[in-house]
N, C-alpha and C. Protein backbone atom coordinates (compact mmCIF):
# COMPACT_ATOMS: atom_id res chain seq x y z
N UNK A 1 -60.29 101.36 -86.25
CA UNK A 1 -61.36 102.31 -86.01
C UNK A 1 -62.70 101.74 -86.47
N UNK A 2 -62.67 100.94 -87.52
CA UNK A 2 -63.96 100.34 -87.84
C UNK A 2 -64.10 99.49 -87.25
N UNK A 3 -63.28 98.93 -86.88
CA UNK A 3 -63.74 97.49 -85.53
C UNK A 3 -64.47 98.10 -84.82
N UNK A 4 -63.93 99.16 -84.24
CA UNK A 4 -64.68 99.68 -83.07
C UNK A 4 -65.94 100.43 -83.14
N UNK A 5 -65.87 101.17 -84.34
CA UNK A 5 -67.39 101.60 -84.66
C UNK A 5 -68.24 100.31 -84.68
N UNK A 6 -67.92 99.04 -85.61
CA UNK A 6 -69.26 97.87 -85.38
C UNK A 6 -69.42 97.39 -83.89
N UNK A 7 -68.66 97.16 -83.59
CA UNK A 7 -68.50 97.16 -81.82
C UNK A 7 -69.37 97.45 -81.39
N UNK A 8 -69.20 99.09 -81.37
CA UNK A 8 -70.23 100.01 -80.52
C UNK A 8 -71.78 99.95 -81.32
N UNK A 9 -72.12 99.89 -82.48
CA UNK A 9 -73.31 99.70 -82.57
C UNK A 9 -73.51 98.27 -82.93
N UNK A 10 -73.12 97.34 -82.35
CA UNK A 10 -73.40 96.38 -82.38
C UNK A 10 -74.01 96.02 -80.73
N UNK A 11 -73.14 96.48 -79.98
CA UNK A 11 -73.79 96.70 -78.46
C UNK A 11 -75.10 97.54 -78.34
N UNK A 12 -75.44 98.97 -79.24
CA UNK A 12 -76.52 99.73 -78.80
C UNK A 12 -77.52 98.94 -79.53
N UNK A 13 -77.30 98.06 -80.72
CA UNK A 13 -78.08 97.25 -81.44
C UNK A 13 -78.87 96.93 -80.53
N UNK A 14 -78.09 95.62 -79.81
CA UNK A 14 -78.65 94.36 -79.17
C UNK A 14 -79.36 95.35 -77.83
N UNK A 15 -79.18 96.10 -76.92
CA UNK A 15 -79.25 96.80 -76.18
C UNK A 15 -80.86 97.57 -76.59
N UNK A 16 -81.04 97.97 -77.68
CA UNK A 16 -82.17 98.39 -78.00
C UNK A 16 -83.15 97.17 -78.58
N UNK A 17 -82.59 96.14 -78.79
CA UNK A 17 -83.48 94.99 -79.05
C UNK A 17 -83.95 94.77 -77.77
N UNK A 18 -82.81 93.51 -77.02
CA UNK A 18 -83.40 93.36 -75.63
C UNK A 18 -84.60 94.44 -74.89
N UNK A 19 -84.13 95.43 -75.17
CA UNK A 19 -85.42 96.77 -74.08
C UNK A 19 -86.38 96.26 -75.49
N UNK A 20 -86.90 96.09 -76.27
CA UNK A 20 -87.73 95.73 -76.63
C UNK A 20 -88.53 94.48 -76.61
N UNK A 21 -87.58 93.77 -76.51
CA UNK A 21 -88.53 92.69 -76.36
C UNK A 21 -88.83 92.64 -74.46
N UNK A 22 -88.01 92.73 -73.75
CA UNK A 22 -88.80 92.78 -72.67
C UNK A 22 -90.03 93.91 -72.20
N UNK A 23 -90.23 94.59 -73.03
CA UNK A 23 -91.13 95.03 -73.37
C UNK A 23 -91.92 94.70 -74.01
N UNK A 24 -91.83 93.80 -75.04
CA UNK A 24 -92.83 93.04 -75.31
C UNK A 24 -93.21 91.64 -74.50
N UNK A 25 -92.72 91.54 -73.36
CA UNK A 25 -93.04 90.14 -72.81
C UNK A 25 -93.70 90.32 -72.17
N UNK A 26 -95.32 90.35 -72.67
CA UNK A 26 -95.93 90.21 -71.12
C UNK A 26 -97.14 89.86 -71.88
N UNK A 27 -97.79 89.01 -70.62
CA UNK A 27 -98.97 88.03 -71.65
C UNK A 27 -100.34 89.48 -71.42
N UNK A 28 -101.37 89.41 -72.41
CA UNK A 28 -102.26 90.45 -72.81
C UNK A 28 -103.37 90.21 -71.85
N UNK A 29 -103.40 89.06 -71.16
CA UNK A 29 -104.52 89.12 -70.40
C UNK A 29 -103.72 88.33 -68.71
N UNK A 30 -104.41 88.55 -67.73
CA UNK A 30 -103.73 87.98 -66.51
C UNK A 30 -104.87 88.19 -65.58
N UNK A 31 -104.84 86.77 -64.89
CA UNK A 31 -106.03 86.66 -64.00
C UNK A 31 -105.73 86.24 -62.45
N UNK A 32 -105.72 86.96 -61.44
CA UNK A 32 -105.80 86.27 -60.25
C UNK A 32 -106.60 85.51 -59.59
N UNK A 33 -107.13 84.29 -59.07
CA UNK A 33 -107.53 83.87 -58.51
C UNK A 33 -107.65 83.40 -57.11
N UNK A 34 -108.49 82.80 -56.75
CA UNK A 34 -108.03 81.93 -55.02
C UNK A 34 -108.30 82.49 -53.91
N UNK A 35 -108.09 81.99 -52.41
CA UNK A 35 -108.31 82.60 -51.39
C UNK A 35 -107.02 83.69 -51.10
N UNK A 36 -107.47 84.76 -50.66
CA UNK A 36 -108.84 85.23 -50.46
C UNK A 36 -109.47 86.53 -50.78
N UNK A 37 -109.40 85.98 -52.44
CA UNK A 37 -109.90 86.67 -53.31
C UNK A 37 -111.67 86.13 -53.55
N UNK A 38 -112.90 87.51 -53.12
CA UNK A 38 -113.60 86.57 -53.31
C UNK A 38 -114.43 86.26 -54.97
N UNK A 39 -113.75 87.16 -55.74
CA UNK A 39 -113.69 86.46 -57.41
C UNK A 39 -112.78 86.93 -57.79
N UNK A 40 -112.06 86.19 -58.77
CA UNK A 40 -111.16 86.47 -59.61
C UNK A 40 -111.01 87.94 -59.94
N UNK A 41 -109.73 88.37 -59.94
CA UNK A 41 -109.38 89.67 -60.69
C UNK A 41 -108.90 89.29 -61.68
N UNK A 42 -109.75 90.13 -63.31
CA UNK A 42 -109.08 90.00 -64.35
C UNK A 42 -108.30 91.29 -64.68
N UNK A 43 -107.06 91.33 -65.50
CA UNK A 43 -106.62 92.16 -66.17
C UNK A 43 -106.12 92.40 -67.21
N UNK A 44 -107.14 93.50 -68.01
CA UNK A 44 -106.87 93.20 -69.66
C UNK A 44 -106.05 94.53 -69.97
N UNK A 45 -106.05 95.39 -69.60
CA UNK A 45 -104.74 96.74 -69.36
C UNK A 45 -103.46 96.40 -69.40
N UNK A 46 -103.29 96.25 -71.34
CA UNK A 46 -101.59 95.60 -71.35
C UNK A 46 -100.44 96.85 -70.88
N UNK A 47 -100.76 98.23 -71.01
CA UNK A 47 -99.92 98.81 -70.33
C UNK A 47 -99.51 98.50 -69.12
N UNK A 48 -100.60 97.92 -68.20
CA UNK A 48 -100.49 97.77 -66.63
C UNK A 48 -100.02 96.59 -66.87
N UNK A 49 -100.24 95.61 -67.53
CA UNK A 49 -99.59 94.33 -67.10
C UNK A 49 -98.30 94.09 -67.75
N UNK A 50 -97.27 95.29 -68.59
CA UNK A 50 -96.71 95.38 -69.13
C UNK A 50 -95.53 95.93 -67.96
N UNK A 51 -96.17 97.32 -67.48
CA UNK A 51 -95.09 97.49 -66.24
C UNK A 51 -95.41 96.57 -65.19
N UNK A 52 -96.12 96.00 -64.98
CA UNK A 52 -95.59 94.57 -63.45
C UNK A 52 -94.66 93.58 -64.53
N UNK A 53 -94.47 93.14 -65.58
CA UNK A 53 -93.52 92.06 -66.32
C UNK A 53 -92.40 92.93 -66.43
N UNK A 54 -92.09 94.22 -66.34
CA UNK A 54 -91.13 94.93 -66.93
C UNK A 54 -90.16 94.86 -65.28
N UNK A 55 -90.99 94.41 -64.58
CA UNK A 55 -90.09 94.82 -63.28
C UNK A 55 -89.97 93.32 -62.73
N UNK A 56 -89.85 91.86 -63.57
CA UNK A 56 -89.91 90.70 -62.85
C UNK A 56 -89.32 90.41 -64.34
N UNK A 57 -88.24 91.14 -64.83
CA UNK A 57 -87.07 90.70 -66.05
C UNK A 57 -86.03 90.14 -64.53
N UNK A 58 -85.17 89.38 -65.27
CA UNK A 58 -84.15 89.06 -64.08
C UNK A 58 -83.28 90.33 -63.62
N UNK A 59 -83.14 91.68 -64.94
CA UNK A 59 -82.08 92.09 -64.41
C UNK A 59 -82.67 93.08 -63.32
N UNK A 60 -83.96 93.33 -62.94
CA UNK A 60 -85.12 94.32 -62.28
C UNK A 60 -85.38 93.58 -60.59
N UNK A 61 -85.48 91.86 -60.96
CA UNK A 61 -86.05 91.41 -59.63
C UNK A 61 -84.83 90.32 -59.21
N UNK A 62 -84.99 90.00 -58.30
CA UNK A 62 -83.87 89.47 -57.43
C UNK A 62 -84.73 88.19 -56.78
N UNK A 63 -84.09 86.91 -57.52
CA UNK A 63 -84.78 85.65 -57.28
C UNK A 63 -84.69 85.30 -55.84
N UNK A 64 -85.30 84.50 -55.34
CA UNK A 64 -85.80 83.82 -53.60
C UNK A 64 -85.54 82.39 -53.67
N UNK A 65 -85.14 81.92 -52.17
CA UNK A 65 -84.92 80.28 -52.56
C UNK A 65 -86.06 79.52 -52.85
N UNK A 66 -86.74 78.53 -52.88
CA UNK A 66 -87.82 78.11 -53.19
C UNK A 66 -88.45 77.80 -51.84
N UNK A 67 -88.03 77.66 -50.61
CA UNK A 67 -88.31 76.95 -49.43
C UNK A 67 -89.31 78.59 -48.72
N UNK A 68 -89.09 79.75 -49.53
CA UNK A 68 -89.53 81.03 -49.09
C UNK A 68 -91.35 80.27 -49.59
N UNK A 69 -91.24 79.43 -50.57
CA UNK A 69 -92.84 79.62 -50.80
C UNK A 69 -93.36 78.25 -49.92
N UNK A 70 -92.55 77.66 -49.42
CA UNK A 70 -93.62 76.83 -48.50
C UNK A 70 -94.61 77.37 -47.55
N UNK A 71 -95.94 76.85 -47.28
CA UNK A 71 -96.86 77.10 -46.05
C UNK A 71 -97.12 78.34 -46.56
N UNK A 72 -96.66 79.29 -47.59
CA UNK A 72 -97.58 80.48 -47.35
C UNK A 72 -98.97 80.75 -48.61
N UNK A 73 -100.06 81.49 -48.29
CA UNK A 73 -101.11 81.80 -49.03
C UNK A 73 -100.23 82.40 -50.30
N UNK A 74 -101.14 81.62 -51.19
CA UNK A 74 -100.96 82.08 -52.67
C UNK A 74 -102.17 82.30 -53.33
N UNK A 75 -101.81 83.01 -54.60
CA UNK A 75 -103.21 82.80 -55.61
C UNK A 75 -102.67 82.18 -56.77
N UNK A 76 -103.72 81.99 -57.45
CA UNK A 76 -103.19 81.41 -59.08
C UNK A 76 -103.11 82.60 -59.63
N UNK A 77 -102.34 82.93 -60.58
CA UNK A 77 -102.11 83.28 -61.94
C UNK A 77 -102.08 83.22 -62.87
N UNK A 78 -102.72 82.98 -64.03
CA UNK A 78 -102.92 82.53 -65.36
C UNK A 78 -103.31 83.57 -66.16
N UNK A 79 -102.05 83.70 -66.89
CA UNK A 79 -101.60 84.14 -68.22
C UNK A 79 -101.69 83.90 -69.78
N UNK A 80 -102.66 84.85 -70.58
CA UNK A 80 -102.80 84.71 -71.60
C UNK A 80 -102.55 85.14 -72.52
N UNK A 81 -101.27 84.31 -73.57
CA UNK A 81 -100.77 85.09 -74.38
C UNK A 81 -101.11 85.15 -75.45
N UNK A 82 -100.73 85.83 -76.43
CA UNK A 82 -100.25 86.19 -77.59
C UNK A 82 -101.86 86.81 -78.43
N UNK A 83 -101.71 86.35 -80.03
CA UNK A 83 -102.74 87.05 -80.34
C UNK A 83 -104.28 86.52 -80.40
N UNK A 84 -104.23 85.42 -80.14
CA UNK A 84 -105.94 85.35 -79.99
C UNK A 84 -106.50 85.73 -78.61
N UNK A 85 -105.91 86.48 -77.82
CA UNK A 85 -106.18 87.24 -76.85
C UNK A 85 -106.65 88.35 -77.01
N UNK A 86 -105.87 89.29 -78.06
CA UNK A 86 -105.84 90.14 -78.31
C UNK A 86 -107.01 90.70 -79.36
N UNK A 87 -107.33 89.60 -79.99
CA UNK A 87 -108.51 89.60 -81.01
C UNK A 87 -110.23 89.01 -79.86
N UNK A 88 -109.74 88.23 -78.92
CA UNK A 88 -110.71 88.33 -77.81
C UNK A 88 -111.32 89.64 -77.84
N UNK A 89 -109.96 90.51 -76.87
CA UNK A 89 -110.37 91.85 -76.62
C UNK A 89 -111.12 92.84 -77.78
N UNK A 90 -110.42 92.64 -78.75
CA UNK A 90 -110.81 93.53 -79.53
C UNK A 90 -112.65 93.30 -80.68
N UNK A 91 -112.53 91.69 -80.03
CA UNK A 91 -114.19 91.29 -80.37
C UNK A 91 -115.26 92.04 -79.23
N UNK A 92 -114.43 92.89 -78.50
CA UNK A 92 -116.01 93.15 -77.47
C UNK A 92 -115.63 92.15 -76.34
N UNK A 93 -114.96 91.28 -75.91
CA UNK A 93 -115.33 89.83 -74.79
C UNK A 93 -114.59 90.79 -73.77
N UNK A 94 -115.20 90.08 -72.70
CA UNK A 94 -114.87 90.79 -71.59
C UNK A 94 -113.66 89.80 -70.82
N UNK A 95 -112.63 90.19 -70.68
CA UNK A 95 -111.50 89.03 -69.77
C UNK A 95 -111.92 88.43 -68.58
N UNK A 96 -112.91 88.95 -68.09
CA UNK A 96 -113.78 88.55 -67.02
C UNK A 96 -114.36 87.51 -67.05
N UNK A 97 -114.82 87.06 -68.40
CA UNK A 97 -115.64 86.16 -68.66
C UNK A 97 -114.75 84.89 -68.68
N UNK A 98 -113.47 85.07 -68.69
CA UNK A 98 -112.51 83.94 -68.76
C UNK A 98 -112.38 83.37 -67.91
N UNK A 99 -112.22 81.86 -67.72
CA UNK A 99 -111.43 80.99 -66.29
C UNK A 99 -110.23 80.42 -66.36
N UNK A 100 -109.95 80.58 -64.96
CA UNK A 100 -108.81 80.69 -65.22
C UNK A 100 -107.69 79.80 -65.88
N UNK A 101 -108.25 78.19 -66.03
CA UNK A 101 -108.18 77.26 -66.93
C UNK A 101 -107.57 77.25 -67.68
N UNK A 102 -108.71 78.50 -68.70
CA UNK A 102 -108.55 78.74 -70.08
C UNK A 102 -106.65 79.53 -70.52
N UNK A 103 -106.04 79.61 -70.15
CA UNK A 103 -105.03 80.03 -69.95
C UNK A 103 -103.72 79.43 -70.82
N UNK A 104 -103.12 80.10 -70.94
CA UNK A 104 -101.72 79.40 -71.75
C UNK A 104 -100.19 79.19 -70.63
N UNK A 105 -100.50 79.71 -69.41
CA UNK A 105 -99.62 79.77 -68.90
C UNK A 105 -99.71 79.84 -67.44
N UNK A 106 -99.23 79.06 -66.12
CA UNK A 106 -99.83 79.52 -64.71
C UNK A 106 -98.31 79.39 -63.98
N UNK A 107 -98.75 80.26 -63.18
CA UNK A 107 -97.67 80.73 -61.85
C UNK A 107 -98.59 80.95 -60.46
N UNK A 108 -97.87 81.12 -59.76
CA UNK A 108 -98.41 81.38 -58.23
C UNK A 108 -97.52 83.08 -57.67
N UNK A 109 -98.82 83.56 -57.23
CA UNK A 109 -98.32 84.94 -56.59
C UNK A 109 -98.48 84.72 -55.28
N UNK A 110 -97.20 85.23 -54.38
CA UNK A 110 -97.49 84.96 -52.89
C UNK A 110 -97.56 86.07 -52.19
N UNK A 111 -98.54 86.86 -52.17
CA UNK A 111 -98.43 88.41 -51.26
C UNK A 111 -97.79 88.24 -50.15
N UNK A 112 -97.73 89.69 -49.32
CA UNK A 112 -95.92 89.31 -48.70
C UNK A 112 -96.98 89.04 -47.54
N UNK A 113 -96.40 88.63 -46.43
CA UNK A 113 -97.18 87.74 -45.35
C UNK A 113 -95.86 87.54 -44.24
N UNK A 114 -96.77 87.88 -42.86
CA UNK A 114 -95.67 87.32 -41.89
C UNK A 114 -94.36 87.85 -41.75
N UNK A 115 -93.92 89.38 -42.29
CA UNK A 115 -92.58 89.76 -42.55
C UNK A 115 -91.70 89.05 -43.84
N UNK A 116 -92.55 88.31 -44.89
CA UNK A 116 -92.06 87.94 -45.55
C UNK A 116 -92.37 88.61 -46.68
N UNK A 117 -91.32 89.53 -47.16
CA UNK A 117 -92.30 90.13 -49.11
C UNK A 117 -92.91 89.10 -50.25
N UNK A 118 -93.36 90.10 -50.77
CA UNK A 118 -94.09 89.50 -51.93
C UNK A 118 -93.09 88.74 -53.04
N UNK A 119 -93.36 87.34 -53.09
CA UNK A 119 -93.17 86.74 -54.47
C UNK A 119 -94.30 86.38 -55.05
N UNK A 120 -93.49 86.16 -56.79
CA UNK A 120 -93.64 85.38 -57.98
C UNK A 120 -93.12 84.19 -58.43
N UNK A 121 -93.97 82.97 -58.28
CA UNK A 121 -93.74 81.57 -58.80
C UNK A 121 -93.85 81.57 -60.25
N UNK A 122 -92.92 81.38 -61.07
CA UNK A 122 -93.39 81.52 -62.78
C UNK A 122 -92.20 80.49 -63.35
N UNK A 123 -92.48 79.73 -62.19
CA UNK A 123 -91.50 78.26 -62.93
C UNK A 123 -91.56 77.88 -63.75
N UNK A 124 -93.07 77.50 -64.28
CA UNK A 124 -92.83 77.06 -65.86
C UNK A 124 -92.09 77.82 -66.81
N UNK A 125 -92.06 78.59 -66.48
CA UNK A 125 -90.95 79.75 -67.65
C UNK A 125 -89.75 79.47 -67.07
N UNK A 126 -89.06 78.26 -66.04
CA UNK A 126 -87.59 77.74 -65.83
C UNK A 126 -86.88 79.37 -64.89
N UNK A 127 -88.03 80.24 -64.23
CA UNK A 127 -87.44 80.94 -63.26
C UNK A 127 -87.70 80.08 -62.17
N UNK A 128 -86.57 80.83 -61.22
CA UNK A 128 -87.06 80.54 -59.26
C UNK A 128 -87.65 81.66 -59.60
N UNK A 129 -88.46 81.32 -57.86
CA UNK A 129 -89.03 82.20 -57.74
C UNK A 129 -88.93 83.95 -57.71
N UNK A 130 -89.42 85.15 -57.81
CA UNK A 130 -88.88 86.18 -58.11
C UNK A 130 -89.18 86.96 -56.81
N UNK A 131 -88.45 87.86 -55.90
CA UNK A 131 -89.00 88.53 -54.92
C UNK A 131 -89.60 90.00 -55.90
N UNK A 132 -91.05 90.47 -55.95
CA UNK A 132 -92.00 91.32 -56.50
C UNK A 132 -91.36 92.58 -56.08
N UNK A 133 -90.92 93.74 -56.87
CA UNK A 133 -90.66 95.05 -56.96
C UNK A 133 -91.68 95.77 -56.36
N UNK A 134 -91.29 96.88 -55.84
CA UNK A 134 -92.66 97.51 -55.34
C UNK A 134 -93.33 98.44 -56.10
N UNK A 135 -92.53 98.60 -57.29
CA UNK A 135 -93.23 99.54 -58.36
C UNK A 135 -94.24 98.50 -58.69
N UNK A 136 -93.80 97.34 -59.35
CA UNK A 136 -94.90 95.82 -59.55
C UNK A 136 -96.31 96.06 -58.65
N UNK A 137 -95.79 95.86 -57.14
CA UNK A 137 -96.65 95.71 -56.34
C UNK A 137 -97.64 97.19 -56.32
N UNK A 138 -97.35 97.98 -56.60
CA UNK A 138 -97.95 99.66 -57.08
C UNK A 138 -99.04 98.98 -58.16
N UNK A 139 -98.62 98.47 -59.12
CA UNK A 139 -99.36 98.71 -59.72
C UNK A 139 -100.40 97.26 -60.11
N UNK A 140 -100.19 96.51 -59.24
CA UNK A 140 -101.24 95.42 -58.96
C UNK A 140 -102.44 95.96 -57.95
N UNK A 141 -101.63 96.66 -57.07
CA UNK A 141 -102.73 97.53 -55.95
C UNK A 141 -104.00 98.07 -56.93
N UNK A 142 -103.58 98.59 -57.89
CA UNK A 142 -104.14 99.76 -58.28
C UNK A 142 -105.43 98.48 -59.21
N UNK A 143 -104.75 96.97 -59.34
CA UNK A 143 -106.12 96.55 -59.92
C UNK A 143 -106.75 95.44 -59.15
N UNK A 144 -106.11 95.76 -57.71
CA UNK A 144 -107.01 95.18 -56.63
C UNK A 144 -106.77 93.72 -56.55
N UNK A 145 -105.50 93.23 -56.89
CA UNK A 145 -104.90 92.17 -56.30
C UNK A 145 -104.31 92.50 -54.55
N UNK A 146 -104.46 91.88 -53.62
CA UNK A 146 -104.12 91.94 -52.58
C UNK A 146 -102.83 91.84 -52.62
N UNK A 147 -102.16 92.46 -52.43
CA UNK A 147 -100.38 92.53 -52.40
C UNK A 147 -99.88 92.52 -50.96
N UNK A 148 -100.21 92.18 -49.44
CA UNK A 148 -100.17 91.44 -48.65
C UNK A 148 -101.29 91.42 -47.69
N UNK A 149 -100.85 90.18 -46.53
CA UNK A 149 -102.25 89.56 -46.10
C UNK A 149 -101.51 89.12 -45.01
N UNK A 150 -102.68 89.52 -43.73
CA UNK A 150 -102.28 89.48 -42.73
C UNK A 150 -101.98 87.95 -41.83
């Protein structure tokens, strides 16, 4: 019986860890760039950039072969994490003022195009590519990333 009690909270343990930290994974600042965007969209709204990462965990999005991102329009993405981001923000700086350069981390977003949906390139983090949720894509709309293109 005590086996089984550590058992079981040993599963709701880890279970309430994991939902936390993928909740905590998501970089504090995120910038789109590229054609045909004609300036960069920044976004410093870690709630918002918290639910588009919450829905591109593996167990949420459903990876694409890689041959899906040939020939099509992309933008950059560059991701800025952790806390001197956060002390950015909280100095007054505007994420706007950032390029996209300046970054700790880049991927490619491919709005969906041609009957093809929307992916996420975020290889350096050792994913394939991710086909984009549409809750994700909800709430990129809402900060004026183009989420597809004709």
């Amino acid at each position: 019986m005590r086996t089984l009690f550590v058992a079981i909270a040993t599963i709701v343990a880890t279970a309430a860890l994991t939902a936390g930290v993928a909740d905590a994974a998501a970089p504090r600042i995120v910038i789109f760039s590229g054609k045909p965007l004609a300036q960069p969209v920044a976004i410093s709204d870690w709630q918002g950039i918290s639910r588009v990462f919450e829905q591109l965990v593996p167990a949420r999005a459903r990876t694409a072969p890689r041959a899906e991102l040939a020939g099509r329009p992309r933008l950059k993405v560059s991701m800025f994490w952790g806390p001197r981001w956060i002390d950015y923000l909280h100095e007054g700086k505007r994420a706007s003022a950032l390029r996209p350069g300046q970054a700790d981390q880049f991927g490619s977003f491919y709005p969906a195009w041609r009957g093809h949906g929307a992916l996420i390139d975020l290889s350096g983090a050792g994913q394939s590519p991710l086909i984009v949720p549409s809750k994700a894509l909800a709430v990129l709309r809402q900060f004026g990333v183009p989420t597809k293109l004709r």
